[in-house]
Protein backbone atom coordinates (compact mmCIF):
# COMPACT_ATOMS: atom_id res chain seq x y z
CA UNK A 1 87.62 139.62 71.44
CA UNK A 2 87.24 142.08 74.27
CA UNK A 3 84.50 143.01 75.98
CA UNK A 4 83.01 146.89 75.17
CA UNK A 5 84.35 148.00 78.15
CA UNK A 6 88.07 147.21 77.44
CA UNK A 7 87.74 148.94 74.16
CA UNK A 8 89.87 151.95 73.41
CA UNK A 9 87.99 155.43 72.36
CA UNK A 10 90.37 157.12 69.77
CA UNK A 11 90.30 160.45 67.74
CA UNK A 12 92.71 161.14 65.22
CA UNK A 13 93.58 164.98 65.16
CA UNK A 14 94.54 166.34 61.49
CA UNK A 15 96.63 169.22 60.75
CA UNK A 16 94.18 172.19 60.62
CA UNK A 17 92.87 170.81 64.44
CA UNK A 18 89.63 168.16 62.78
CA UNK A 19 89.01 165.31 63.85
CA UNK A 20 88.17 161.52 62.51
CA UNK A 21 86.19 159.74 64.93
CA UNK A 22 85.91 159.46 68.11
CA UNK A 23 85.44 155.37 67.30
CA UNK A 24 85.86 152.71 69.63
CA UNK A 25 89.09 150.45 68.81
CA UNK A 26 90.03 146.84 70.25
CA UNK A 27 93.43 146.78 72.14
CA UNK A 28 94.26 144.42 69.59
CA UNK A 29 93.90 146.18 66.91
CA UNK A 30 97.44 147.60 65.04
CA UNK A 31 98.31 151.03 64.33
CA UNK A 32 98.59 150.12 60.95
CA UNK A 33 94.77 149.23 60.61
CA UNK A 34 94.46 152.14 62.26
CA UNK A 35 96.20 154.19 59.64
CA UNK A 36 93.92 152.40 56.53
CA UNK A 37 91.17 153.87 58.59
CA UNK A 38 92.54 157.32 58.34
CA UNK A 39 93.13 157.16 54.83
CA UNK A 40 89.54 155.35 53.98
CA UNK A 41 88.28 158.13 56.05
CA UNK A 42 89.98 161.17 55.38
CA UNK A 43 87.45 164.06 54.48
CA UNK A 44 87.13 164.72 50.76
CA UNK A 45 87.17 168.38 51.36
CA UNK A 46 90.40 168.54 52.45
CA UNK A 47 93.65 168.56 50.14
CA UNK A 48 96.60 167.12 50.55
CA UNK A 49 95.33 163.61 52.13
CA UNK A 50 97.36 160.59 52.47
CA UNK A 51 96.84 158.22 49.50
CA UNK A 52 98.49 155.08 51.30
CA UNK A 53 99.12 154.36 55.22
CA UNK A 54 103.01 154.97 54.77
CA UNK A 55 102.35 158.35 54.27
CA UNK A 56 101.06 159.02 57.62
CA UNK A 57 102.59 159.33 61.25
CA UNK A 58 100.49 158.74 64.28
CA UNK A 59 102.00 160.59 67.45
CA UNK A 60 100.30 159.50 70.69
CA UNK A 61 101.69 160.94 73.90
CA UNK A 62 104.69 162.60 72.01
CA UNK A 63 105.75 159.28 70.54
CA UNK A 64 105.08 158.26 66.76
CA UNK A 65 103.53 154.86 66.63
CA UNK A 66 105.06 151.97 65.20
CA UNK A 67 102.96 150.02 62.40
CA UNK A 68 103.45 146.30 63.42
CA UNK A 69 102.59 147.37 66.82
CA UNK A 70 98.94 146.82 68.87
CA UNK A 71 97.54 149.55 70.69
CA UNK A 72 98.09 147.58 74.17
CA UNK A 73 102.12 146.97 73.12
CA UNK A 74 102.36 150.49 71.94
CA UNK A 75 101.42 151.44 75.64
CA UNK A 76 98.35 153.36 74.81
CA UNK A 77 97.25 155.60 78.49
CA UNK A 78 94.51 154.04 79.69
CA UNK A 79 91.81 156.69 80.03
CA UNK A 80 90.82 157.31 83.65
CA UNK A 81 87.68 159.49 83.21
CA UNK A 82 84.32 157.55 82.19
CA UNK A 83 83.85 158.14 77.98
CA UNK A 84 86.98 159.89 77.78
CA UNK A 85 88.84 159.98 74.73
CA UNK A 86 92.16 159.43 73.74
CA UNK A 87 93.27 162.11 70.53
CA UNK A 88 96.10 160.81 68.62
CA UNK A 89 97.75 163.47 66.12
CA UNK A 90 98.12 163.21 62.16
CA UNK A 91 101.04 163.89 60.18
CA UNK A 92 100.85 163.37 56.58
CA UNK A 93 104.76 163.41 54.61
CA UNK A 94 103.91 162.80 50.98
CA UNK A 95 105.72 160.17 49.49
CA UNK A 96 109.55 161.11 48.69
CA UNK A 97 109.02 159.56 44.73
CA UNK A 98 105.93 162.15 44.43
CA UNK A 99 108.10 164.82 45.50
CA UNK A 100 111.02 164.12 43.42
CA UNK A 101 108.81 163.82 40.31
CA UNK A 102 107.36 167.40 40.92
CA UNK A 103 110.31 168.73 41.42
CA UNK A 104 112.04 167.29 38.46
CA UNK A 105 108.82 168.00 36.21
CA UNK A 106 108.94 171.36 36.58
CA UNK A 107 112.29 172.21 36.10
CA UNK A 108 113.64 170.12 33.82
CA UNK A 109 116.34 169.55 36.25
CA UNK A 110 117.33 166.18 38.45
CA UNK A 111 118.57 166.80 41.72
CA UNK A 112 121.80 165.52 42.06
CA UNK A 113 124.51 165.90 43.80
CA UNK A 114 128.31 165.37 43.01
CA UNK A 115 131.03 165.56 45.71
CA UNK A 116 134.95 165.55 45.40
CA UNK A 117 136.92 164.45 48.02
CA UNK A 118 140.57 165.04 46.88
């Protein structure tokens, strides 16, 4: 394990401009652990919250984070500034089955589509 120092401060930006954390991460640690903390942590007040880590996206640096990857492979910028934080941004996509149910619950309809090629 690493030493305090070597630990990585991270804040995880949601879409109305909130934060989780700052929290202090291990190098080591994989942005998919990081994900089950943003959906153990997610705020109750706020709708719309991821209900499992696939249904988040973690962009750090313009780049969305891959979840079998560590912080240290996924080339997190090493903070220069004493205590300063790194903010990585939320995006939460709904699973595709949830959307497809609500849409086909409510109309009655399945969305299909049929294509002739002649």
């Amino acid at each position: 394990m690493a030493d305090i120092e070597d630990f990585v401060d991270l804040r995880f930006r949601l879409f109305d401009g909130t934060d989780i954390g700052p929290n202090k991460y291990d190098p080591s640690t994989c942005v998919a652990s990081l994900k089950e903390v943003i959906v153990s942590t997610w705020p109750k007040d706020k709708q719309n919250g991821p209900k499992t880590i696939n249904e988040i996206k973690l962009i750090n640096g313009g780049k969305i984070l891959e979840n079998n990857r560590t912080l240290a492979e996924s080339r997190i910028p090493v903070v220069e500034l004493p205590g300063g934080v790194i903010t990585m941004h939320v995006v939460v996509r709904p699973s595709m089955i949830e959307k497809n149910e609500k849409r086909n619950h409510g109309n009655g309809k399945s969305n299909r589509c049929s294509c002739s090629i002649m």
